[in-house]
C-alpha atoms as a PDB file:
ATOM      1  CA  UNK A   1      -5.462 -64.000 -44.715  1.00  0.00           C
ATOM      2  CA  UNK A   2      -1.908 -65.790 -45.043  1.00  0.00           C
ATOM      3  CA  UNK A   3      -0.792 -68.007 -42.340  1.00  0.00           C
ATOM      4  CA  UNK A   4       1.675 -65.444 -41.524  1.00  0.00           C
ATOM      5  CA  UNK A   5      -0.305 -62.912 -40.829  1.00  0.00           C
ATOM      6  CA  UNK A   6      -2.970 -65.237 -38.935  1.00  0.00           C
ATOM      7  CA  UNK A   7      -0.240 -66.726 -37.015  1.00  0.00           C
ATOM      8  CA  UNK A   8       0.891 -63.218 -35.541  1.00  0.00           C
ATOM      9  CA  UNK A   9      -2.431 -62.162 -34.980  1.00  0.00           C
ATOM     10  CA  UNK A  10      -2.631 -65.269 -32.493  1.00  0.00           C
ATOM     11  CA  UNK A  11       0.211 -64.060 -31.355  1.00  0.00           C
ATOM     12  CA  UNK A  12      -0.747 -60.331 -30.412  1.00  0.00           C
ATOM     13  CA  UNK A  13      -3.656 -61.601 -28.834  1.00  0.00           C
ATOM     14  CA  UNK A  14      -1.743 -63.885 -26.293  1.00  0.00           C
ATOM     15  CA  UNK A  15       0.718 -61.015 -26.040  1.00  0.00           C
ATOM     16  CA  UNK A  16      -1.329 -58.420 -25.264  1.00  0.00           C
ATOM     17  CA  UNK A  17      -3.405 -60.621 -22.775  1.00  0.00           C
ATOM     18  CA  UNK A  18      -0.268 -61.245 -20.567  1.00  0.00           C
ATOM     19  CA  UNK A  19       0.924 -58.096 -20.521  1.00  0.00           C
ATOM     20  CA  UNK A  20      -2.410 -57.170 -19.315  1.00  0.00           C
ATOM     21  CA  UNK A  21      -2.158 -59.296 -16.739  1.00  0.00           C
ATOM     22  CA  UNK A  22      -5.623 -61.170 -18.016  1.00  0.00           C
ATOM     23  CA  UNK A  23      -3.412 -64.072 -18.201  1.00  0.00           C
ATOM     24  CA  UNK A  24      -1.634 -64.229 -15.355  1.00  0.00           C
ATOM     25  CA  UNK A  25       1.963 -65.467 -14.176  1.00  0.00           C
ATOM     26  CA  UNK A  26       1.270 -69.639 -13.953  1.00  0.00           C
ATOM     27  CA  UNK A  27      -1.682 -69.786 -15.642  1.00  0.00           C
ATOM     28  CA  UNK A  28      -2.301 -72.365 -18.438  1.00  0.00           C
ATOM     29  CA  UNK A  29      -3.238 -71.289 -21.862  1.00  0.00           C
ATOM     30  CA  UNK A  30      -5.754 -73.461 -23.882  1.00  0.00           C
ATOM     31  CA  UNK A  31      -4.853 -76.613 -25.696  1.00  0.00           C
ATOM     32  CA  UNK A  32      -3.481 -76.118 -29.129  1.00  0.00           C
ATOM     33  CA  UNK A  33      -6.790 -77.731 -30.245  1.00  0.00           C
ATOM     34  CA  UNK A  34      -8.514 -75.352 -28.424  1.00  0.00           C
ATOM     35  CA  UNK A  35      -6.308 -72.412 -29.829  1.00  0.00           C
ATOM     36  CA  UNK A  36      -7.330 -73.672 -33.004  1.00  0.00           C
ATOM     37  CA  UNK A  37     -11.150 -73.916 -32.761  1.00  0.00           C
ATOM     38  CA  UNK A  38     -11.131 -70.064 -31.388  1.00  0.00           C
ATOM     39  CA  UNK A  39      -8.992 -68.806 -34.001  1.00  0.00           C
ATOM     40  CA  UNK A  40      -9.700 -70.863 -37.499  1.00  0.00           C
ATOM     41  CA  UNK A  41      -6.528 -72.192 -37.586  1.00  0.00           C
ATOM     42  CA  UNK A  42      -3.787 -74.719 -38.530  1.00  0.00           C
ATOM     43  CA  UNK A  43      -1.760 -76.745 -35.809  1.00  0.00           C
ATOM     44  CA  UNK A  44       1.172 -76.045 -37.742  1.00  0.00           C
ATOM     45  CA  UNK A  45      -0.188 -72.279 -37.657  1.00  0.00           C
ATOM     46  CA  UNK A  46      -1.340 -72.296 -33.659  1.00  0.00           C
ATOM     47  CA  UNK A  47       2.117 -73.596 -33.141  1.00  0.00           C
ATOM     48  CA  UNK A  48       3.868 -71.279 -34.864  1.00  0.00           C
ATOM     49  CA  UNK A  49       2.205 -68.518 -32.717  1.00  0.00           C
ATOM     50  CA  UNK A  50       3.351 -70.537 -29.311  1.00  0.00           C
ATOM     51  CA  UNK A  51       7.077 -70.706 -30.810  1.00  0.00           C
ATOM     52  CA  UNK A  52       7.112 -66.898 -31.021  1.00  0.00           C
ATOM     53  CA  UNK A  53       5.397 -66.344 -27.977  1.00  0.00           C
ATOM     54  CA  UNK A  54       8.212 -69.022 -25.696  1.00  0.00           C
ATOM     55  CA  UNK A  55      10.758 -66.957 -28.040  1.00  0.00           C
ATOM     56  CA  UNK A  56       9.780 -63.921 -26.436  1.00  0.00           C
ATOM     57  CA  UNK A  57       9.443 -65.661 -23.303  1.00  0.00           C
ATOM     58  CA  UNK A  58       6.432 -65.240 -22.472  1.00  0.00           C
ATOM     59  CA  UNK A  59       5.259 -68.886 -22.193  1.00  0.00           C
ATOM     60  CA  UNK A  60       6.965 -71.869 -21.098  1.00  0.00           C
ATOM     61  CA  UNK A  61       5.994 -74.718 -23.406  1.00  0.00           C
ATOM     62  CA  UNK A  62       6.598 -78.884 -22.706  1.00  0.00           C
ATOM     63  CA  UNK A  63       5.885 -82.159 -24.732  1.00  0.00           C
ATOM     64  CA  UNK A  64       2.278 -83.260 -23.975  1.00  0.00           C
ATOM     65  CA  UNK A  65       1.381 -80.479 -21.472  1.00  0.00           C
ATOM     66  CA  UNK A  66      -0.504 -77.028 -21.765  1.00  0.00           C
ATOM     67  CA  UNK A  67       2.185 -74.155 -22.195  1.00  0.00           C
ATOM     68  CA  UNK A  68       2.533 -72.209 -18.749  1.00  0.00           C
ATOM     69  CA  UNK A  69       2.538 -67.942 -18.731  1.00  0.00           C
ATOM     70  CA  UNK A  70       6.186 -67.056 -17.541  1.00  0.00           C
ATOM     71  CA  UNK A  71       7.063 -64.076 -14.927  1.00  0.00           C
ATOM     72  CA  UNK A  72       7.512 -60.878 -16.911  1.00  0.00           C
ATOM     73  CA  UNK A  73      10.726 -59.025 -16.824  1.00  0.00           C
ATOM     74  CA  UNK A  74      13.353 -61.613 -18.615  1.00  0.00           C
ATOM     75  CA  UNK A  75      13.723 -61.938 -21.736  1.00  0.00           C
ATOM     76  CA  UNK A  76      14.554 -64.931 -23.953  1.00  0.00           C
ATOM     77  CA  UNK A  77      18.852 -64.529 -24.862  1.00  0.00           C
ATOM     78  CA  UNK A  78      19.263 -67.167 -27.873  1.00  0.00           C
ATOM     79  CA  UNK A  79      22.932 -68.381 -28.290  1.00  0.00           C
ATOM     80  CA  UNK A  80      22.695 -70.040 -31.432  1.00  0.00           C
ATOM     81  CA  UNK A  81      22.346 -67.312 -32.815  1.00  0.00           C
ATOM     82  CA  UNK A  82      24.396 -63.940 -33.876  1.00  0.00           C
ATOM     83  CA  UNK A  83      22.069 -61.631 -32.735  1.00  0.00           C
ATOM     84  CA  UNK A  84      23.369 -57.887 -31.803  1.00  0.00           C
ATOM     85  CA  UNK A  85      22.093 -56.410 -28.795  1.00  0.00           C
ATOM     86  CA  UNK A  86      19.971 -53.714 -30.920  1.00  0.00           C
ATOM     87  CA  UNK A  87      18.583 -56.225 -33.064  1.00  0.00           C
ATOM     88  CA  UNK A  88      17.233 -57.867 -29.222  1.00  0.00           C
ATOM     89  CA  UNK A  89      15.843 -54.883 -28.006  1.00  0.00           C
ATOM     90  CA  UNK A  90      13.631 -54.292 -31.191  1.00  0.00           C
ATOM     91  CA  UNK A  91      12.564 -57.907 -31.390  1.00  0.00           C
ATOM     92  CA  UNK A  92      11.830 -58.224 -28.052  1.00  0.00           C
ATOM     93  CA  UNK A  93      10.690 -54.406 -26.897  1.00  0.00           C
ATOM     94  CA  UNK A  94      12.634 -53.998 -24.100  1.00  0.00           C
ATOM     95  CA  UNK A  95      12.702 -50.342 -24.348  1.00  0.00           C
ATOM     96  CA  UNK A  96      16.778 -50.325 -23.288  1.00  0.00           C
ATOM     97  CA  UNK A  97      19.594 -47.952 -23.770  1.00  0.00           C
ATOM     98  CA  UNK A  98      22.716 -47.959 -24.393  1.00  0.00           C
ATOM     99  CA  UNK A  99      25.461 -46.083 -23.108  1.00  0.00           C
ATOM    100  CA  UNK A 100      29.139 -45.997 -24.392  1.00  0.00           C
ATOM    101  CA  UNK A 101      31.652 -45.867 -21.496  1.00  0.00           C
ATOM    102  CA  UNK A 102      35.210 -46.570 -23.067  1.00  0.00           C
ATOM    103  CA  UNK A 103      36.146 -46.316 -27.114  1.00  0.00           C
ATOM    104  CA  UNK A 104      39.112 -46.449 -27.329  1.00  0.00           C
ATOM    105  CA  UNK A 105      42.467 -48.316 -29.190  1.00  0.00           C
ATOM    106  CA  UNK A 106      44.756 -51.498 -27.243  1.00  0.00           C
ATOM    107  CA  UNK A 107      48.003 -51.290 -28.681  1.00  0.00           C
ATOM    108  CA  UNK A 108      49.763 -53.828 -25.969  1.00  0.00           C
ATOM    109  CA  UNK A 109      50.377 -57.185 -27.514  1.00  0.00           C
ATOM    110  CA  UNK A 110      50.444 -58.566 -24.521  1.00  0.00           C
ATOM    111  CA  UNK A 111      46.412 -57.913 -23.596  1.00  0.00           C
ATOM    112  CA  UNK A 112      45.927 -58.211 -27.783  1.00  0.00           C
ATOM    113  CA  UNK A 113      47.183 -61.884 -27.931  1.00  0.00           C
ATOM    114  CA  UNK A 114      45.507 -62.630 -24.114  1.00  0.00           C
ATOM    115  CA  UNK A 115      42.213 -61.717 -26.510  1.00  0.00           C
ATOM    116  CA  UNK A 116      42.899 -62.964 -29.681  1.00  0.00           C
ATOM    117  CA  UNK A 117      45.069 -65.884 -29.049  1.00  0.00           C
ATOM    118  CA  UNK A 118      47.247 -66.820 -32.613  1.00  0.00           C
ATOM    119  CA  UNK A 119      45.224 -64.831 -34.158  1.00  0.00           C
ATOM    120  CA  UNK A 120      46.546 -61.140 -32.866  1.00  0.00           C
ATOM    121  CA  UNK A 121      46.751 -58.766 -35.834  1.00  0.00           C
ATOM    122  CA  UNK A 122      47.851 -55.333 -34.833  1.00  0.00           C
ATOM    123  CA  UNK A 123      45.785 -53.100 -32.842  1.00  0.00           C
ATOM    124  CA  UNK A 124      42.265 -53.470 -31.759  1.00  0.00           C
ATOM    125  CA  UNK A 125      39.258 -51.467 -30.912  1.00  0.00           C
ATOM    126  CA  UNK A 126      38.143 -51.511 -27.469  1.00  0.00           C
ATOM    127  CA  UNK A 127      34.288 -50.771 -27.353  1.00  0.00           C
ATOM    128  CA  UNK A 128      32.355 -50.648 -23.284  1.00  0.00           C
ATOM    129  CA  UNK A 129      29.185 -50.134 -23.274  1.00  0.00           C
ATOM    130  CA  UNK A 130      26.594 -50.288 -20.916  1.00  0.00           C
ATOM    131  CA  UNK A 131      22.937 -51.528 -21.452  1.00  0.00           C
ATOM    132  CA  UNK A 132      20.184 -50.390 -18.895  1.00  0.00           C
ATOM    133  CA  UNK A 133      16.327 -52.095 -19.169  1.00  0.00           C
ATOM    134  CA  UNK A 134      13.414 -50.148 -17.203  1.00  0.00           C
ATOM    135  CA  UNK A 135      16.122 -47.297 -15.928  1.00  0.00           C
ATOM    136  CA  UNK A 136      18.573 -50.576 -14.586  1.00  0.00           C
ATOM    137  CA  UNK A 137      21.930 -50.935 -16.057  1.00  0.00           C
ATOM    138  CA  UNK A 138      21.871 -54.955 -16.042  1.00  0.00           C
ATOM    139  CA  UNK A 139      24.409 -55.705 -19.250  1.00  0.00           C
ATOM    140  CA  UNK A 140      28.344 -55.124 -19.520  1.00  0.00           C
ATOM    141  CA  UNK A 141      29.691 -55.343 -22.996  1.00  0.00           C
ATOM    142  CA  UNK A 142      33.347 -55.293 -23.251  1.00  0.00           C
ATOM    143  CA  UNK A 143      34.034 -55.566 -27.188  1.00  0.00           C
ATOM    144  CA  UNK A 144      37.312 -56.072 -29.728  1.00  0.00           C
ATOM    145  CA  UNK A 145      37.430 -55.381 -32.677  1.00  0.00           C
ATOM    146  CA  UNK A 146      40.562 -55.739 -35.346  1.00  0.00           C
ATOM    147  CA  UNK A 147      41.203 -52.586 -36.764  1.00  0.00           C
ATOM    148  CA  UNK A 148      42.791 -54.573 -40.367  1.00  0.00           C
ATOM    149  CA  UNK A 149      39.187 -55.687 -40.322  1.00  0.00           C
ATOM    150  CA  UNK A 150      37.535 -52.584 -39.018  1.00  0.00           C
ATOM    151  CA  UNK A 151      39.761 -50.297 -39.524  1.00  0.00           C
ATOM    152  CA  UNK A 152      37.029 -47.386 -38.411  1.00  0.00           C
ATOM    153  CA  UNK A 153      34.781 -47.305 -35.285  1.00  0.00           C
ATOM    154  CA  UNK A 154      32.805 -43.953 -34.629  1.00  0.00           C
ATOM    155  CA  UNK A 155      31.351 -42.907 -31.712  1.00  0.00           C
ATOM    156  CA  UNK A 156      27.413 -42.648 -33.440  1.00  0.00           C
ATOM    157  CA  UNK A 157      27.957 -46.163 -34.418  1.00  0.00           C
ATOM    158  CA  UNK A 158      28.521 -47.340 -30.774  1.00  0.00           C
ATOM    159  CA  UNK A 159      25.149 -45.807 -28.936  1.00  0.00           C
ATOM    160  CA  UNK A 160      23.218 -47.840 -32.232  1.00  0.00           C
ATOM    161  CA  UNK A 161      24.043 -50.855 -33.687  1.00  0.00           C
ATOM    162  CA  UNK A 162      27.770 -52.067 -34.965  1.00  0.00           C
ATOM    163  CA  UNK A 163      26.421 -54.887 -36.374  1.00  0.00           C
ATOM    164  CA  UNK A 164      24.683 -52.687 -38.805  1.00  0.00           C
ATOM    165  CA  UNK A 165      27.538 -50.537 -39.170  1.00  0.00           C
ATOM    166  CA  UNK A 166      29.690 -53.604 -39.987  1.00  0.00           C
ATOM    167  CA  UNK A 167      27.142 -55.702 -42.402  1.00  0.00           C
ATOM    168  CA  UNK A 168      25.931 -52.562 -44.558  1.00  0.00           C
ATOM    169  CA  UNK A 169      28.761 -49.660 -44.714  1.00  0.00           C
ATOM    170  CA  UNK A 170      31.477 -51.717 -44.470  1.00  0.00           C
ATOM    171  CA  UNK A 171      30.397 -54.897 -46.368  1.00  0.00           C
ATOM    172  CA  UNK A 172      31.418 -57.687 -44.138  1.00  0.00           C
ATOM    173  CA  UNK A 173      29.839 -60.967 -43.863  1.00  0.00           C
ATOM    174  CA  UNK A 174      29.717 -62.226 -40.364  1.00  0.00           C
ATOM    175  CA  UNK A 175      29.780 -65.891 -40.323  1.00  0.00           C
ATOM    176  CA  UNK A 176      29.852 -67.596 -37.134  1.00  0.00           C
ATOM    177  CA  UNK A 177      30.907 -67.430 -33.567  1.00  0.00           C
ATOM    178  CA  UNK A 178      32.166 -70.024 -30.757  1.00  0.00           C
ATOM    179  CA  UNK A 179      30.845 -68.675 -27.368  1.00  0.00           C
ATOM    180  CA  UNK A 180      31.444 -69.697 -23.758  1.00  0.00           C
ATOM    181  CA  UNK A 181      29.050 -69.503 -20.829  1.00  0.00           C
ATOM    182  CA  UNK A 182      29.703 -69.455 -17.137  1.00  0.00           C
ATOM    183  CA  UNK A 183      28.557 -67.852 -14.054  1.00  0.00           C
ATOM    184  CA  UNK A 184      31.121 -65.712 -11.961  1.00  0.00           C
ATOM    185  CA  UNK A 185      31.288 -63.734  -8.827  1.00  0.00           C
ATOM    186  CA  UNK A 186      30.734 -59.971  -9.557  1.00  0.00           C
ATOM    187  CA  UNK A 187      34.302 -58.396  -9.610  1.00  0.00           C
ATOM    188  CA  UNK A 188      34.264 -54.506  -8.721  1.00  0.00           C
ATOM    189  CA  UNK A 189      33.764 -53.484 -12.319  1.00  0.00           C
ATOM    190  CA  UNK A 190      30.559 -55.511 -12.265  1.00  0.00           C
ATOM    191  CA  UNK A 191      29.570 -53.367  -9.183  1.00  0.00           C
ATOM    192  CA  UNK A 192      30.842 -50.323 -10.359  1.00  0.00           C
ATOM    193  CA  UNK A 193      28.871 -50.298 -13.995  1.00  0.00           C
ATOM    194  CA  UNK A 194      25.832 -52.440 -12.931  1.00  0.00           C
ATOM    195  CA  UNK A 195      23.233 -52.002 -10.148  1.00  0.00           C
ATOM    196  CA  UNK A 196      24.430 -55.459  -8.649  1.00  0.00           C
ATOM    197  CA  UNK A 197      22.130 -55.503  -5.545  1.00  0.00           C
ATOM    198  CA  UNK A 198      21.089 -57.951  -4.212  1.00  0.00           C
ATOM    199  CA  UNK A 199      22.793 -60.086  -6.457  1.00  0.00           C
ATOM    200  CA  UNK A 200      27.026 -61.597  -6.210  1.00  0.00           C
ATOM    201  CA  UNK A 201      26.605 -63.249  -9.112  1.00  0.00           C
ATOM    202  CA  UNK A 202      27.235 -62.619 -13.022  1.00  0.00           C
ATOM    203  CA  UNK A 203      26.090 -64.567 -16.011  1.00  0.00           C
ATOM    204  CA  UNK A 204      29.067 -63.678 -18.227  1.00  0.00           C
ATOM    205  CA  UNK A 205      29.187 -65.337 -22.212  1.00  0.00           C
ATOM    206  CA  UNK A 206      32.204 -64.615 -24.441  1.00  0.00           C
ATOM    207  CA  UNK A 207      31.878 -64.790 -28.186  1.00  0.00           C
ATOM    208  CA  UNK A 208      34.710 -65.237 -30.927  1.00  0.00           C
ATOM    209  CA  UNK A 209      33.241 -63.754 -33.871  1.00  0.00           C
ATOM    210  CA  UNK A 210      34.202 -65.092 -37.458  1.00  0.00           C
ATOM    211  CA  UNK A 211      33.607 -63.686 -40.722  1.00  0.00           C
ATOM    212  CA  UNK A 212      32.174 -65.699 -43.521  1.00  0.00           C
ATOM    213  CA  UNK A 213      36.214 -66.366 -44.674  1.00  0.00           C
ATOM    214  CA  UNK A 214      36.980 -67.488 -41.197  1.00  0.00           C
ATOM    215  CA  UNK A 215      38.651 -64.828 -40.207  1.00  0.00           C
ATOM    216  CA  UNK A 216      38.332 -63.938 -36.008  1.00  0.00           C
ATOM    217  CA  UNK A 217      37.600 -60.359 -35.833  1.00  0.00           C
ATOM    218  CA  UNK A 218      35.847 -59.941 -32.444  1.00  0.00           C
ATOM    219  CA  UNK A 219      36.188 -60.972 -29.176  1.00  0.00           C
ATOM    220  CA  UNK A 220      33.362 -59.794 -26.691  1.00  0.00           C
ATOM    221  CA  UNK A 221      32.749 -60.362 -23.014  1.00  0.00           C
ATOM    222  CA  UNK A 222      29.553 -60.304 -22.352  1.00  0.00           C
ATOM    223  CA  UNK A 223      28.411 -59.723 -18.440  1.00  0.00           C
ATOM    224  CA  UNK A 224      24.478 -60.174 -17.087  1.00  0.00           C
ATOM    225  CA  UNK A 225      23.082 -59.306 -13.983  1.00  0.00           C
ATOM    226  CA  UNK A 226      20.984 -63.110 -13.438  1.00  0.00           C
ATOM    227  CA  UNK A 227      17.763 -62.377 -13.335  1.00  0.00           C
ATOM    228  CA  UNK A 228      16.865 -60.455 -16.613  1.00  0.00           C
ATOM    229  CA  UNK A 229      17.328 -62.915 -19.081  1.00  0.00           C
ATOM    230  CA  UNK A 230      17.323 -66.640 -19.778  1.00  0.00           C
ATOM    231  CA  UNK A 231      19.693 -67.656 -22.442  1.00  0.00           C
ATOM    232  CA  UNK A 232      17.938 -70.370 -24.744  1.00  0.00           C
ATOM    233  CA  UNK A 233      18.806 -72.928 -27.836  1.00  0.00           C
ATOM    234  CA  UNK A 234      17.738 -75.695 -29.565  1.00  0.00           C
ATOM    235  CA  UNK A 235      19.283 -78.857 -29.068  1.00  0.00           C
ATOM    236  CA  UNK A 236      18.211 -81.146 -31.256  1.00  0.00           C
ATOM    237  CA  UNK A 237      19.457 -85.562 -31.035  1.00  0.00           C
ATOM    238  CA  UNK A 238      22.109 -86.680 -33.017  1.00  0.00           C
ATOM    239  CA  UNK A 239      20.640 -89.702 -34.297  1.00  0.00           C
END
C-alpha cells in the first residue's frame, strides 16, 4: 500500500469518526505517535492525513499540542488559492447548489471602469449567483467577466462550473488573482438574497483575476454569511 493511499485511509477513518459524532466537538485526537503505532505508519504519512483533515476543517491543529475536533458546519475557504466554488463543494462535500439570479451584459463605462479600473475593455458579463448549503442560501457571487476575453457565457455554464468552462472549452490559462477581505454590514441585497438572520454582518472578499499573460479578466465580489466558513492560508516567515 502507497503512502497515498495509507495516508487517506487515516484520513477516512478520522473523517468518518467525527461525522459520527464518536469523536466529538473538543475532543483531542491521539498523538501523532500514537496515530502512528495504530495505523503502521510514517510521521510524514500521519501528518499528511492531519493536513487534509484541518483542510477540511475538521481539526484544529497547533505546534506541540494534540489537534482539537472542530464544530461541524464551516468549512475551510483557502485564499491562496484559485479555487472555483464547484471545485469547493466537491472537495469538501458540502452538498450545495447553485442558483443563477442575473446573466446578463454592463455596457456603462462608468460601472465598467468603477470594476475594472485602467483596465476597462468594452463590455462585460455580469454573472449573480446564489449558493445555498443544507437548504440555506449563505454565499453572494457577483461576477465580471470581459467579453474580448470571454466573449461567450451560457446559461448551463453558470448553474456548473465557469472555471471549467473557461480552462477546457475556451483554453485560457488562469494565472493569479489579488483579493481583498473585509467584513461589512449586510446592505438590503445581502438580506434580500441570503437568509441573514440573526446575523448584520457579511464576510465579503473581492478577487481580480489574471490570466497567465497578465491580463485582468474578472472581477468578483464575493459575500458570506459569517458563520459557514473560515477562510485559511499559509503564511510562512520571510527569513
Amino acid at each position: 500500500m502507497g503512502n497515498e493511499s495509507k495516508y487517506r485511509k487515516i484520513f477516512r477513518s478520522f473523517q468518518e469518526d467525527i461525522e459520527k459524532n464518536v469523536l466529538k466537538e473538543g475532543e483531542k485526537l491521539p498523538a501523532e505517535g500514537k496515530i502512528m503505532e495504530i495505523y503502521g505508519a510514517s510521521r510524514d504519512t500521519v501528518r499528511k492525513a492531519l493536513n487534509l483533515l484541518e483542510y477540511n476543517g475538521y481539526i484544529q491543529k497547533a505546534r506541540g499540542k494534540a489537534a482539537v475536533v472542530l464544530p461541524r458546519g464551516q468549512y475551510n475557504f483557502p485564499i491562496s488559492e484559485i479555487t472555483s466554488f464547484q471545485e469547493l463543494n466537491q472537495m469538501m462535500g458540502m452538498g450545495a447548489e447553485t442558483e443563477v439570479e442575473n446573466l446578463g451584459i454592463v455596457t456603462d463605462e462608468k460601472q465598467i471602469r468603477e470594476l475594472f479600473g485602467r483596465d476597462m475593455d468594452g463590455e462585460v458579463f455580469e454573472l449573480i449567483r446564489i449558493r445555498s448549503v443544507d437548504g440555506e442560501r449563505i454565499i453572494l457571487d457577483k461576477d465580471y467577466f470581459k467579453r474580448s476575453v470571454v466573449p461567450n457565457l451560457p446559461l448551463s455554464v453558470c448553474r456548473k462550473s465557469v472555471y471549467e468552462y473557461l480552462e477546457k472549452d475556451l483554453q485560457l490559462k488562469i494565472g493569479y488573482a489579488a483579493k481583498e477581505i473585509t467584513v461589512q454590514m449586510a446592505t438590503e441585497e445581502d438580506r434580500k438574497f441570503l437568509d441573514m438572520a440573526p446575523y448584520d454582518m457579511v464576510v465579503v472578499v473581492k478577487s481580480y483575476t489574471y490570466l497567465a499573460s497578465n491580463e485582468l479578466f474578472q472581477f468578483t465580489e464575493s459575500r458570506h454569511r459569517p458563520d459557514k466558513f473560515r477562510f485559511v492560508d499559509l503564511a510562512k516567515r520571510k527569513l
